[in-house]
Each structure stands twice: as C-alpha cells, then as structure tokens.
C-alpha atoms as a PDB file:
ATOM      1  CA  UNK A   1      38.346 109.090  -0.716  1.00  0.00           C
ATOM      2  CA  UNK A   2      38.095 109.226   2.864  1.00  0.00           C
ATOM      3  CA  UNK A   3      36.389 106.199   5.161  1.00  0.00           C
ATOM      4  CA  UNK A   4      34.971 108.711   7.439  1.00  0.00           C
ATOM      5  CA  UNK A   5      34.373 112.734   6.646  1.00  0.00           C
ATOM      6  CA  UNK A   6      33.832 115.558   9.471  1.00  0.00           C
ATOM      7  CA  UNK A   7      31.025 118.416   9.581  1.00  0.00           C
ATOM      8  CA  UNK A   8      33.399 120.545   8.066  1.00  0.00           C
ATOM      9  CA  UNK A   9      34.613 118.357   5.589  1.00  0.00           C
ATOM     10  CA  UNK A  10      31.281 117.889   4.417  1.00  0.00           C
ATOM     11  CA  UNK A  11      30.460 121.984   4.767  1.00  0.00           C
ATOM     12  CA  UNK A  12      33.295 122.599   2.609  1.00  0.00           C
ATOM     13  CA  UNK A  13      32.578 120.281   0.068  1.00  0.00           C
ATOM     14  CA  UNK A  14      28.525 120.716  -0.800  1.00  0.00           C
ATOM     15  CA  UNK A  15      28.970 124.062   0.401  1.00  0.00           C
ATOM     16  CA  UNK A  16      26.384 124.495   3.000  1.00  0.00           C
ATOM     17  CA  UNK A  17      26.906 125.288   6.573  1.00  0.00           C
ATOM     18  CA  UNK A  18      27.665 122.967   9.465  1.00  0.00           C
ATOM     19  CA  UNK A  19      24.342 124.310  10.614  1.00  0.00           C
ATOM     20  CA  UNK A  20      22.773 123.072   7.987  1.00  0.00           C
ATOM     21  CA  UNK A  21      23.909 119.441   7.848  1.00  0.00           C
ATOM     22  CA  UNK A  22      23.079 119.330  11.924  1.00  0.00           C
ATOM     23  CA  UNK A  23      19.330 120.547  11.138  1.00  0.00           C
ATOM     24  CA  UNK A  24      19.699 117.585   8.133  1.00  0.00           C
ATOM     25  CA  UNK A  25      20.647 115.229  10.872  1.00  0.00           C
ATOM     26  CA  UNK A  26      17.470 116.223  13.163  1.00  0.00           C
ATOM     27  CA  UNK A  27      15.470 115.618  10.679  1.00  0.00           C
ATOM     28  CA  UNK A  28      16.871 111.985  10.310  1.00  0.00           C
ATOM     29  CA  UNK A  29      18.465 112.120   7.091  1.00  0.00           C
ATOM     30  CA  UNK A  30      21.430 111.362   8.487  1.00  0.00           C
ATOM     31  CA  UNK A  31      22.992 109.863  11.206  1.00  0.00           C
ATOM     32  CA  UNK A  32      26.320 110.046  12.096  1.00  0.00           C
ATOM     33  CA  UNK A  33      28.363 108.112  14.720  1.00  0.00           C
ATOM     34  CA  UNK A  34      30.016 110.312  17.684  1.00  0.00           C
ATOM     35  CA  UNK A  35      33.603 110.339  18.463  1.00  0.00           C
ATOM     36  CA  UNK A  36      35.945 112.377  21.495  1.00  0.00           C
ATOM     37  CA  UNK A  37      35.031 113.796  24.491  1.00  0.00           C
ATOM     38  CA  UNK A  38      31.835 113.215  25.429  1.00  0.00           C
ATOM     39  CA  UNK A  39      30.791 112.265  21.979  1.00  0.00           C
ATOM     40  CA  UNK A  40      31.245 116.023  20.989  1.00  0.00           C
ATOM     41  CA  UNK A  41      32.419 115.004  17.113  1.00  0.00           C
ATOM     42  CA  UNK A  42      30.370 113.730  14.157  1.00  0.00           C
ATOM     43  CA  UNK A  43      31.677 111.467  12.035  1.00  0.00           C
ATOM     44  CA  UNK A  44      30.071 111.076   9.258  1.00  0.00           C
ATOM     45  CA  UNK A  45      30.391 107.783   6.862  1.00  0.00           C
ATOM     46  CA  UNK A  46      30.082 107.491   3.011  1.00  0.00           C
ATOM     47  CA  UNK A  47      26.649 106.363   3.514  1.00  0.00           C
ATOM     48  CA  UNK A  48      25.794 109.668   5.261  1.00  0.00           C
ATOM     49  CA  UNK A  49      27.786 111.961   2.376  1.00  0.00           C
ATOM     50  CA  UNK A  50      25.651 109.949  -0.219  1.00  0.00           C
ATOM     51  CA  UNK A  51      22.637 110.433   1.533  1.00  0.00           C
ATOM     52  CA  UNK A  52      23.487 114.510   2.092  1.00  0.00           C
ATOM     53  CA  UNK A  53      24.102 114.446  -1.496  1.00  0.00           C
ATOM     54  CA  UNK A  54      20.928 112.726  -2.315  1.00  0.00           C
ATOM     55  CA  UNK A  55      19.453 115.292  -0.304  1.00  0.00           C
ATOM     56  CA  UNK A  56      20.797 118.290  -1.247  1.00  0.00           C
ATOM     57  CA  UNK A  57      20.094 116.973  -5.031  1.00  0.00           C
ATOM     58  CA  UNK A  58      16.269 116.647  -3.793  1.00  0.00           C
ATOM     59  CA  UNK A  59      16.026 120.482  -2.357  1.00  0.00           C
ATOM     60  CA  UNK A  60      17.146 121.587  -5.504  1.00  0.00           C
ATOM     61  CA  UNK A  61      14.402 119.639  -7.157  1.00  0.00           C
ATOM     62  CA  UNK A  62      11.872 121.589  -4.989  1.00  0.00           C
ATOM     63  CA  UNK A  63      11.192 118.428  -3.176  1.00  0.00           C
ATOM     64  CA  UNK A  64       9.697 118.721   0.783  1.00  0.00           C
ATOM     65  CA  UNK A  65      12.374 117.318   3.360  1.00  0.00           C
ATOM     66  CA  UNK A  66       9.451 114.423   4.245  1.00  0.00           C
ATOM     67  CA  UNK A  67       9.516 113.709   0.338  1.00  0.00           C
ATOM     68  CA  UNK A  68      13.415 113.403   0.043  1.00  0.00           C
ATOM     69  CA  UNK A  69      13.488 111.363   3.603  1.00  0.00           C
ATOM     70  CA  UNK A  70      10.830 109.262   2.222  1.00  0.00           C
ATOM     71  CA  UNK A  71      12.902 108.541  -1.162  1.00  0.00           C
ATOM     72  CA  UNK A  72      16.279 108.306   0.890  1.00  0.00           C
ATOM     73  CA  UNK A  73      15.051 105.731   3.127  1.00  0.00           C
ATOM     74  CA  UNK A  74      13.842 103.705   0.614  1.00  0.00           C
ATOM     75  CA  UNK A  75      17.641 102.707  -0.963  1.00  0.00           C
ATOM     76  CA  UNK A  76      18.296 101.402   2.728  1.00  0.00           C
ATOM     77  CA  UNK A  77      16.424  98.213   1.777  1.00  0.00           C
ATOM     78  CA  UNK A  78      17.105  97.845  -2.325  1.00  0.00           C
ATOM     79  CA  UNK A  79      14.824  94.945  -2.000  1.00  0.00           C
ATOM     80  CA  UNK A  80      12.250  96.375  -4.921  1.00  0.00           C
ATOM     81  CA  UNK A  81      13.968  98.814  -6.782  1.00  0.00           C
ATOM     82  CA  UNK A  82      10.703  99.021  -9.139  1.00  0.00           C
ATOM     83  CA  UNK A  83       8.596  99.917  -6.368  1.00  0.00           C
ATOM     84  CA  UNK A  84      11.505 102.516  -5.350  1.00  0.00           C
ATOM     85  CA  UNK A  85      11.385 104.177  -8.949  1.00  0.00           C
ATOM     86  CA  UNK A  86       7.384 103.811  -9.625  1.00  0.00           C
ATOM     87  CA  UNK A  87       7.517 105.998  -6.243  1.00  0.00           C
ATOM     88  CA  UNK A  88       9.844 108.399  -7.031  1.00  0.00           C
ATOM     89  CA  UNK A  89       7.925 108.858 -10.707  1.00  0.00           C
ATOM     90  CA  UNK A  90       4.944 109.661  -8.846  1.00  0.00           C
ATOM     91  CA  UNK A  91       7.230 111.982  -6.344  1.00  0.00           C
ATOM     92  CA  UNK A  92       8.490 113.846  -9.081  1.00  0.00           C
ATOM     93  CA  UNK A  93       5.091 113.782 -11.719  1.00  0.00           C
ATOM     94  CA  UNK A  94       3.306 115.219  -8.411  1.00  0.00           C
ATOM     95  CA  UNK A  95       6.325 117.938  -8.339  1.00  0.00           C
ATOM     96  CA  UNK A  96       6.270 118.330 -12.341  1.00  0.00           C
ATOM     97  CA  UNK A  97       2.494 119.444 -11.932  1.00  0.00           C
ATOM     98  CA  UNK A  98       2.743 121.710  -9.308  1.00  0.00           C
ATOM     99  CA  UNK A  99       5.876 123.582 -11.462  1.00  0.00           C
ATOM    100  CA  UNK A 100       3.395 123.536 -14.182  1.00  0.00           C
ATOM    101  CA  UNK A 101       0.935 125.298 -12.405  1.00  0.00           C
ATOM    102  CA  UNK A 102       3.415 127.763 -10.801  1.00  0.00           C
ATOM    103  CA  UNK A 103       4.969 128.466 -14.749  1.00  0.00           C
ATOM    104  CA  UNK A 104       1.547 128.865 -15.492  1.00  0.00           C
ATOM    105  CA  UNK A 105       0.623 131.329 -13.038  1.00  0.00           C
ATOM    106  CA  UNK A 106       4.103 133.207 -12.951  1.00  0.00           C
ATOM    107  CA  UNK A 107       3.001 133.681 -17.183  1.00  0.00           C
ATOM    108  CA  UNK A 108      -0.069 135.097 -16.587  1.00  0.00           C
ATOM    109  CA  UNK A 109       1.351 137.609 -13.916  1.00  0.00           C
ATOM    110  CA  UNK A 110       4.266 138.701 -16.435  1.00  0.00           C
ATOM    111  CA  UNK A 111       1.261 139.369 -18.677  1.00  0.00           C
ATOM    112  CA  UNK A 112      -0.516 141.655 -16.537  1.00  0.00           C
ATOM    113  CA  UNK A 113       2.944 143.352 -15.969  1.00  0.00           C
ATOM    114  CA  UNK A 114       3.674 144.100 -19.270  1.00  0.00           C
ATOM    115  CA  UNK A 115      -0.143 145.208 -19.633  1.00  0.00           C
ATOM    116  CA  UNK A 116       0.950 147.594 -17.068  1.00  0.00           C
ATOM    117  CA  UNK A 117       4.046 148.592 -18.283  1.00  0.00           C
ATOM    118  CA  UNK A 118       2.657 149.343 -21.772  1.00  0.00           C
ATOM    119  CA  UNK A 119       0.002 151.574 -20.227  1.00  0.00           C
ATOM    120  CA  UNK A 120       2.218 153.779 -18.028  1.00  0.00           C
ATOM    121  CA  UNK A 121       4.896 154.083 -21.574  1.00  0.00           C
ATOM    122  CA  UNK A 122       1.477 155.132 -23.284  1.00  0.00           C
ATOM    123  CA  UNK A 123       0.430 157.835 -20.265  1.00  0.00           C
ATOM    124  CA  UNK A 124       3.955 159.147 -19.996  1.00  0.00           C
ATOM    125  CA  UNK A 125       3.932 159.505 -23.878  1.00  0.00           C
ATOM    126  CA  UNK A 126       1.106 161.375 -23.727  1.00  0.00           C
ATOM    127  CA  UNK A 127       2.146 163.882 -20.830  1.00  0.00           C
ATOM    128  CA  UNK A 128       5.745 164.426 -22.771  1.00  0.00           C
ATOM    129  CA  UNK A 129       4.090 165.464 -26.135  1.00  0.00           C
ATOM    130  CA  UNK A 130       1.965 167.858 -23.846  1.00  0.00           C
ATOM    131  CA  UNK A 131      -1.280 165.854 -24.035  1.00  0.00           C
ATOM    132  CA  UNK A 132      -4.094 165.256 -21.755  1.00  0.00           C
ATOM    133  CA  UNK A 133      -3.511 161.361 -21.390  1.00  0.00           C
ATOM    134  CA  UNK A 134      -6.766 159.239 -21.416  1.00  0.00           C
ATOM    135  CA  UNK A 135      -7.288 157.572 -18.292  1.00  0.00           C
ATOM    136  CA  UNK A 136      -7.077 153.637 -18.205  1.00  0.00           C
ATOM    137  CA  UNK A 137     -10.216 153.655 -15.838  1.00  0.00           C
ATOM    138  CA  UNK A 138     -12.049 155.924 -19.011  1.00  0.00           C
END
C-alpha cells in the first residue's frame, strides 16, 4: 500500500468524486498536506484514507456529517475507548430510532397505497362488467 495517496487515487478507489473528498476536507474530516507549485496538490496520508473510509462508512449509515466528524475525531486521542463506544452506541441507538420511526411511517403509507390501489381495481371492475361503480365517498 501506498505511504501517501492523491485525490484521484482516492476518487478511484471509494468511488466518489474529487469534488466530493474536497467538500469532505472543508468540512474538516480530513486534512491533507499540500505538495508542488504553490501547494496546488493534496496528498493525502493513510490516516486521511482511513478517516474517508470511516466517513463514507458513516453516510451510508444515515449518519449527519457533524455526527461522523464527531465519532472520527474521537479515535485521534484513543485515550478512553469506552467512552468512544458508549458514544457511538448512543450515536447509532439515536439513528436506530429515528429508522424505526421512518419504517414505521413508510408502512403505514404503503397501507394507504394499497387501500388505494384495491379501490381503483374494484371501480375499474365495476366499469368493465358495465356497472355503475359505487363511489368510495358513498
């Protein structure tokens, strides 16, 4: 493995866009050293891939940018890795509920869908045999 990685190199390999790892970089996930003219080149270190990885991990956890940063910055010092993890449980028990809640909600809307679906079936059923369909609002 490499000692140092570029933009692309790091692009290519979580496949995300250059663009993407400079906004992660604003944001102060990562921080990498400049090189050439006028400092125009990242370099990037294994620390920085690992902490790209960590947060790429944590986006696809549904995890806010502050959240991950928060979590990320917190293996810089490993000087209480319990108080790390008991952090990270609540970080993702706080997450777990609000999925909860979404599954929930996302249930009750396919319900009213298929509610839906069955009465149109039933109306259109109705027209085909030549019916008068009752109304739903009847």
């Amino acid at each position: 493995m490499p000692t140092t990685y570029t933009i692309s190199e790091l692009s290519r390999e979580f496949d995300i866009t250059a663009r993407a790892i400079r906004f992660y970089e604003d944001q102060g996930l990562l921080s990498p050293s400049r090189e050439g003219a006028g400092g125009r080149s990242r370099v990037y270190t294994p620390r920085d891939r690992t902490r790209l990885k960590l947060t790429l991990r944590g986006k696809r956890l549904g995890l806010s940018l502050s959240e991950i940063k928060s979590l990320v910055d917190m293996y810089e010092t490993p000087k209480d890795t319990s108080a790390q993890m008991n952090r990270f449980l609540g970080v993702l028990a706080q997450h777990r509920e609000t999925l909860e809640q979404q599954r929930e909600d996302i249930e009750m809307s396919l319900a009213d869908i298929t509610a839906h679906e069955d009465e149109c079936k039933r109306l259109l059923a109705a027209i085909a045999e030549g019916k008068q369909p009752a109304s739903a609002t009847e």
